[in-house]
PDB file of N, CA and C in Angstrom:
ATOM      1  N   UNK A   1     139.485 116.040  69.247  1.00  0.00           N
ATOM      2  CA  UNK A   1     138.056 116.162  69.524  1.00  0.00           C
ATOM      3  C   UNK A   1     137.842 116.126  71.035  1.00  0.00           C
ATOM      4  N   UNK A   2     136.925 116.522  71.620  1.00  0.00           N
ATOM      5  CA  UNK A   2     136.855 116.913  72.798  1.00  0.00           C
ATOM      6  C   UNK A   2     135.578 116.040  73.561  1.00  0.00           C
ATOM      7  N   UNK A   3     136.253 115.564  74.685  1.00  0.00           N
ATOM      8  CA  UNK A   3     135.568 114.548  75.498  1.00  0.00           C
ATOM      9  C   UNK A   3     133.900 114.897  75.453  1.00  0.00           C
ATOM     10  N   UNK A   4     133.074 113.677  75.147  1.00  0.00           N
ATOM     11  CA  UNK A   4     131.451 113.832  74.830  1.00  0.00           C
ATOM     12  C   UNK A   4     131.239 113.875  76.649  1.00  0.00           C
ATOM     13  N   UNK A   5     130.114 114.903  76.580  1.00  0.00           N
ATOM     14  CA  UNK A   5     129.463 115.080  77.899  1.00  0.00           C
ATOM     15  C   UNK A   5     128.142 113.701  78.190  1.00  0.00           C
ATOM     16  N   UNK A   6     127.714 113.234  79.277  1.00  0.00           N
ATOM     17  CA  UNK A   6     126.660 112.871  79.345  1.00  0.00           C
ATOM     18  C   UNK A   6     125.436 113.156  79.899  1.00  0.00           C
ATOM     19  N   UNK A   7     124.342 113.384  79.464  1.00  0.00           N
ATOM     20  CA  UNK A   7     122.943 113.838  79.888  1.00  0.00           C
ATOM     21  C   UNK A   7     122.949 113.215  81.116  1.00  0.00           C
ATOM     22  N   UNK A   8     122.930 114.225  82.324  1.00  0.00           N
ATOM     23  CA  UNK A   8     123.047 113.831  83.694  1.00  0.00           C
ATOM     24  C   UNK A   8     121.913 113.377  83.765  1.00  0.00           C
ATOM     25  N   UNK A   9     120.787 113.875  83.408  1.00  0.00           N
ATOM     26  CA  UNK A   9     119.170 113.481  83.691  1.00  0.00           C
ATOM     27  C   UNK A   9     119.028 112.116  83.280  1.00  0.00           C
ATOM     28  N   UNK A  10     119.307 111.919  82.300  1.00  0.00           N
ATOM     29  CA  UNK A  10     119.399 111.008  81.345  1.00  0.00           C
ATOM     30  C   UNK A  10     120.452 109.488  81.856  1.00  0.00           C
ATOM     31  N   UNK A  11     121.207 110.378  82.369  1.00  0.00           N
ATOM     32  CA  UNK A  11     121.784 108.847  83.288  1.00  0.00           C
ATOM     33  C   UNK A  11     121.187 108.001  84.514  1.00  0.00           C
ATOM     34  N   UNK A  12     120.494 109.255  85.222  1.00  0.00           N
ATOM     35  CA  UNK A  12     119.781 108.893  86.394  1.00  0.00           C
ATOM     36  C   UNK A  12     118.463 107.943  86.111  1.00  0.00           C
ATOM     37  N   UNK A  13     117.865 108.294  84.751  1.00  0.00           N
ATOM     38  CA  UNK A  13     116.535 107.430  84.304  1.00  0.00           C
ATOM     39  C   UNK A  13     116.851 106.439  83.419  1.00  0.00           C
ATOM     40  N   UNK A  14     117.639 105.723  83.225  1.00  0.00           N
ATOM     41  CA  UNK A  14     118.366 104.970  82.170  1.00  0.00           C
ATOM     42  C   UNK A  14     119.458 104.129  82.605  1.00  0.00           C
ATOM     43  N   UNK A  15     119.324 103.036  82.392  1.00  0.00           N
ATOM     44  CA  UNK A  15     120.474 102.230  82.761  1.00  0.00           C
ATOM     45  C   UNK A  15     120.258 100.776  81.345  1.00  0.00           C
ATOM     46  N   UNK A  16     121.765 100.974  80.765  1.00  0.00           N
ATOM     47  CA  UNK A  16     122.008 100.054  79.269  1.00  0.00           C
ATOM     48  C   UNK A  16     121.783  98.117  79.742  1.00  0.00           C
ATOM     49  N   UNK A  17     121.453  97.644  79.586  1.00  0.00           N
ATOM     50  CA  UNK A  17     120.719  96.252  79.802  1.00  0.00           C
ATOM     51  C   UNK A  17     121.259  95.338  78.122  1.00  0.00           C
ATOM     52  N   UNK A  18     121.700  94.420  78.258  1.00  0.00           N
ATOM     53  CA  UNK A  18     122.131  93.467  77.278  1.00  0.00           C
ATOM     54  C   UNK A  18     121.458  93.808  75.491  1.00  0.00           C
ATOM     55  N   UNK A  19     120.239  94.223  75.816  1.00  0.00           N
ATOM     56  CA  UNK A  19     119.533  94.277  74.574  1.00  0.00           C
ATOM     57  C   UNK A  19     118.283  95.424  74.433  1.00  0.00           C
ATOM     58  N   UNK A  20     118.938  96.503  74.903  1.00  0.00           N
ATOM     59  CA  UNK A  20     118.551  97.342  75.193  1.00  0.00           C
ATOM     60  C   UNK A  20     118.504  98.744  76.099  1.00  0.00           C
ATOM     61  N   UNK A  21     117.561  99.266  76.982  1.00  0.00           N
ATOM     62  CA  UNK A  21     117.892  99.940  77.655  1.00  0.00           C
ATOM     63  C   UNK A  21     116.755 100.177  79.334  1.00  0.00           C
ATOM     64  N   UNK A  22     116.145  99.685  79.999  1.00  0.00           N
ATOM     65  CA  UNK A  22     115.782  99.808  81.358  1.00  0.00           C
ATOM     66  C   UNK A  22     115.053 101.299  81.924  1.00  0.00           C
ATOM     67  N   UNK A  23     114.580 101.649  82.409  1.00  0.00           N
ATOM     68  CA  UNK A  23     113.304 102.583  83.041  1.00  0.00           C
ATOM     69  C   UNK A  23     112.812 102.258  83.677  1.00  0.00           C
ATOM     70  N   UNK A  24     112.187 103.452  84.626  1.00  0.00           N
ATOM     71  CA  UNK A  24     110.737 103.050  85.415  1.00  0.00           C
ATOM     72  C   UNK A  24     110.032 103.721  84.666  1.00  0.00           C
ATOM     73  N   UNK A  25     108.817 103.330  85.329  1.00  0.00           N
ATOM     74  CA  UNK A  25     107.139 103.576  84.422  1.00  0.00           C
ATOM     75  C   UNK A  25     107.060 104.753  85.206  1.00  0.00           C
ATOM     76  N   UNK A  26     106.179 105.278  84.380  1.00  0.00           N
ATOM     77  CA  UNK A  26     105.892 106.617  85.122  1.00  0.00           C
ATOM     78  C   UNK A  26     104.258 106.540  85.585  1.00  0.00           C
ATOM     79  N   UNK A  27     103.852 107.583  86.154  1.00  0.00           N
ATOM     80  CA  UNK A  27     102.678 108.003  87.076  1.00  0.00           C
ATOM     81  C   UNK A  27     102.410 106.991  88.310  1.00  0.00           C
ATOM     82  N   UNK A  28     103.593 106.881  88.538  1.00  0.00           N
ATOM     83  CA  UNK A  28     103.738 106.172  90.088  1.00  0.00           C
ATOM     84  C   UNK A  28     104.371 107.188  91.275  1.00  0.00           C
ATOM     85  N   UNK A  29     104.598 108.308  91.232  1.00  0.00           N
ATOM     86  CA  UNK A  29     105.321 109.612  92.326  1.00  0.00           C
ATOM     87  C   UNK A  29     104.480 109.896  93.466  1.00  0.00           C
ATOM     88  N   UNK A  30     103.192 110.681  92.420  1.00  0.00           N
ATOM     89  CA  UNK A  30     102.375 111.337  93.392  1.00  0.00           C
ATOM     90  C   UNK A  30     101.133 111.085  93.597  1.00  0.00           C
ATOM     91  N   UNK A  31      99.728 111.263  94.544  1.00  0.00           N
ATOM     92  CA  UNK A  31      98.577 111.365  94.049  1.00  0.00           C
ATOM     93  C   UNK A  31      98.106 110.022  93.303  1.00  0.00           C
ATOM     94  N   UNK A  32      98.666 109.141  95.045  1.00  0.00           N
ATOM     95  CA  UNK A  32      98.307 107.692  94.457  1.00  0.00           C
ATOM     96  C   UNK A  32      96.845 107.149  95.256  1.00  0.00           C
ATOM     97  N   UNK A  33      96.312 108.152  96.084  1.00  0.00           N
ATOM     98  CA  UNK A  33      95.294 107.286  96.779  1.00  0.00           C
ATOM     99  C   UNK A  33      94.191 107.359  95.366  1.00  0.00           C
ATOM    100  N   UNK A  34      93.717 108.293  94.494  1.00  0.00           N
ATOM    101  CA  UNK A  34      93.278 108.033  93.105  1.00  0.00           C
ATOM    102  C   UNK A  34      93.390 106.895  92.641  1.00  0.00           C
ATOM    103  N   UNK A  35      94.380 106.095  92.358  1.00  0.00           N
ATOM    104  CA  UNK A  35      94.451 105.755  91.513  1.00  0.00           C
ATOM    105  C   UNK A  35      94.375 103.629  92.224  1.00  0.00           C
ATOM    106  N   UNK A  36      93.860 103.249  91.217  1.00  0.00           N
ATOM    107  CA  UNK A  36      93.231 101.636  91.761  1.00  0.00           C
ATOM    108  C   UNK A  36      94.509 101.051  91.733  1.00  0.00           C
ATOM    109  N   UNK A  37      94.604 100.153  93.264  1.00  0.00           N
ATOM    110  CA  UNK A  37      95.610  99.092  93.313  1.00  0.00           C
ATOM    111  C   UNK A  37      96.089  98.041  91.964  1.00  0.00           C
ATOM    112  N   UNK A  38      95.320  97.989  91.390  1.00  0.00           N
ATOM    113  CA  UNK A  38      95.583  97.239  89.742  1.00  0.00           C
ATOM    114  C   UNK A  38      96.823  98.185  88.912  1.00  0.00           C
ATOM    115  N   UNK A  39      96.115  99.082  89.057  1.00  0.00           N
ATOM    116  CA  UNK A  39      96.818 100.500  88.425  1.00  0.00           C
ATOM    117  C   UNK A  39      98.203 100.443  88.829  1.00  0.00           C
ATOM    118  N   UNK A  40      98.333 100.574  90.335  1.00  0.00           N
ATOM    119  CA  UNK A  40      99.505 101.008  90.595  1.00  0.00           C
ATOM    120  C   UNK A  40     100.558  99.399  91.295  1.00  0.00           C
ATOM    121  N   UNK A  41      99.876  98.575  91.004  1.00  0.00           N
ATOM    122  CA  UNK A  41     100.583  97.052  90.510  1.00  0.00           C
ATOM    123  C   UNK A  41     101.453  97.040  89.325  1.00  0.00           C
ATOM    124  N   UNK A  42     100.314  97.197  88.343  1.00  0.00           N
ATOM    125  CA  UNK A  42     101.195  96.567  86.970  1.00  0.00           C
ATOM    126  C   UNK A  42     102.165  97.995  86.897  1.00  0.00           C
ATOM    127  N   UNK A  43     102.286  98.939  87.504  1.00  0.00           N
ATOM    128  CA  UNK A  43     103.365 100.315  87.333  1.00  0.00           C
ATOM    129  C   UNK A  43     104.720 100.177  87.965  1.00  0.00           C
ATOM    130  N   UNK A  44     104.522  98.836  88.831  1.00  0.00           N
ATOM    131  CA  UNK A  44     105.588  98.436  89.719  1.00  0.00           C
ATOM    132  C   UNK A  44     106.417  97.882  88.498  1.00  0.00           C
ATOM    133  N   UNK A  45     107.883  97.614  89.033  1.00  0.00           N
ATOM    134  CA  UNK A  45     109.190  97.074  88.607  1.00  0.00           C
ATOM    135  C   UNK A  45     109.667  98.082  87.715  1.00  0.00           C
ATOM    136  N   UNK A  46     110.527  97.767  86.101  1.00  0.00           N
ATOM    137  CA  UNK A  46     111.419  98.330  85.361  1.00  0.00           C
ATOM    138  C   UNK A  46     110.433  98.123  84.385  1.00  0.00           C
ATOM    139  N   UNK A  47     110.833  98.792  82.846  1.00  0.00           N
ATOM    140  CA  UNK A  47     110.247  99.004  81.788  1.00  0.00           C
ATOM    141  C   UNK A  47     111.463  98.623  80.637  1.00  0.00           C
ATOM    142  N   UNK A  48     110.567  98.191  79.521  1.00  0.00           N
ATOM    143  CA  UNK A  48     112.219  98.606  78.667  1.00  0.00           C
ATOM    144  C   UNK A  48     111.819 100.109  77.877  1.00  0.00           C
ATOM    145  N   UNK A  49     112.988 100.758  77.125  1.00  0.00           N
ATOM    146  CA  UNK A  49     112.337 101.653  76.115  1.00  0.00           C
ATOM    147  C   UNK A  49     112.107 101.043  75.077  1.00  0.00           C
ATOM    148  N   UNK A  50     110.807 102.325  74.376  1.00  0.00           N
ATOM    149  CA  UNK A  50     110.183 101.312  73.262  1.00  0.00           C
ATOM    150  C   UNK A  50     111.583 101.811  71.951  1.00  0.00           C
ATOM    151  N   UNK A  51     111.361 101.248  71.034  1.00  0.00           N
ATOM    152  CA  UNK A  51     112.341 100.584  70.225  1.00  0.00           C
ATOM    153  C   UNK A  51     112.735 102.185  69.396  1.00  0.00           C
ATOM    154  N   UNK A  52     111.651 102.998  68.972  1.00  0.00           N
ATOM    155  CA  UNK A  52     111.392 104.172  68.569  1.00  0.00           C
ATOM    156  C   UNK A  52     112.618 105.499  69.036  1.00  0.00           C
ATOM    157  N   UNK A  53     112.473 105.089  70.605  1.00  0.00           N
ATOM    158  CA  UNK A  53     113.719 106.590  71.551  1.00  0.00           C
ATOM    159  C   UNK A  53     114.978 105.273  71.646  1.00  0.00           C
ATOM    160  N   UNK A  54     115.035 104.443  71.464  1.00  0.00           N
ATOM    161  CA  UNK A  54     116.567 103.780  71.890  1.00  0.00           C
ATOM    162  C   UNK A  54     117.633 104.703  71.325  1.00  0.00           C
ATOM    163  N   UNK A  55     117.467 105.001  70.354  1.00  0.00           N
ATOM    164  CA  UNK A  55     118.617 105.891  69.523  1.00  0.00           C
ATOM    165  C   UNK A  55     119.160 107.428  70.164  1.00  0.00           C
ATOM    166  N   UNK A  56     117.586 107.815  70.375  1.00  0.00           N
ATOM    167  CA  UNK A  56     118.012 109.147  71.494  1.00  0.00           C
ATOM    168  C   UNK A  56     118.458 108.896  72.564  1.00  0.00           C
ATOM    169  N   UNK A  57     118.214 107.941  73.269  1.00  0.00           N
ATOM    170  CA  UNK A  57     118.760 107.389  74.658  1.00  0.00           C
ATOM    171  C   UNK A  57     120.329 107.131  74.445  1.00  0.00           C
ATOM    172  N   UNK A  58     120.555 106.203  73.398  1.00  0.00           N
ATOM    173  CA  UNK A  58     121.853 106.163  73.500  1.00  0.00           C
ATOM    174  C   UNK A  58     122.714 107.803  72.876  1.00  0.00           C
ATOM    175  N   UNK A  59     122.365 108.258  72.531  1.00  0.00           N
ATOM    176  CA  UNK A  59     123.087 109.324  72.034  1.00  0.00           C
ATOM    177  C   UNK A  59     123.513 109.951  73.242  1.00  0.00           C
ATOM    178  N   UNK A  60     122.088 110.330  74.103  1.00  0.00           N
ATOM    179  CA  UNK A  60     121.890 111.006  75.555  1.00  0.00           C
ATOM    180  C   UNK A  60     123.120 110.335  76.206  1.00  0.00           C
ATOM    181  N   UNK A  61     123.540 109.295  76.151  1.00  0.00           N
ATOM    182  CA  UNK A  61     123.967 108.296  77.279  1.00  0.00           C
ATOM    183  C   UNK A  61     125.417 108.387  76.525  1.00  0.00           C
ATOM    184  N   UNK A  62     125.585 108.585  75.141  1.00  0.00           N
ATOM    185  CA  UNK A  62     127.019 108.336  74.897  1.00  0.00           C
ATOM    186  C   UNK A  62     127.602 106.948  74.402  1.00  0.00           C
ATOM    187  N   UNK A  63     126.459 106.203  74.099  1.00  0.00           N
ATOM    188  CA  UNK A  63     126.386 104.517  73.651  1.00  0.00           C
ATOM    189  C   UNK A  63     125.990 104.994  72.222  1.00  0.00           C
ATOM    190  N   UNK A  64     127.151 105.150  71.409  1.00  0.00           N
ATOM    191  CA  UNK A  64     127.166 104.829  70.157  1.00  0.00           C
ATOM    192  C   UNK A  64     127.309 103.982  69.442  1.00  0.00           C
TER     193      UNK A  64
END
């Protein structure tokens, strides 16, 4: 059988964490003077994924 590839994209937004899997939040890039300091507070740090894509993530990632 022939060596599994990994979703390059998918590695760059994803990193595997003890009980789970790690992200950033999104609508933090561009086209932030819009948007209220509250807003773009709680958008700060890491995320986990919700419980729903873990399975696609790991597939993406090669964590079977």
């Amino acid at each position: 059988m022939p060596k599994l590839k990994t979703n390059r994209g998918a590695a760059k937004r994803f990193r595997a964490t003890a009980n789970g899997y790690k992200c950033r939040r999104a609508n933090r890039n561009h086209i932030l003077t819009k948007k209220s300091t509250k807003r773009k507070r709680h958008l700060r740090g890491v995320d986990h994924v919700d419980a729903a894509d873990v399975r696609s993530v790991a597939r993406m990632l090669n964590h079977q």
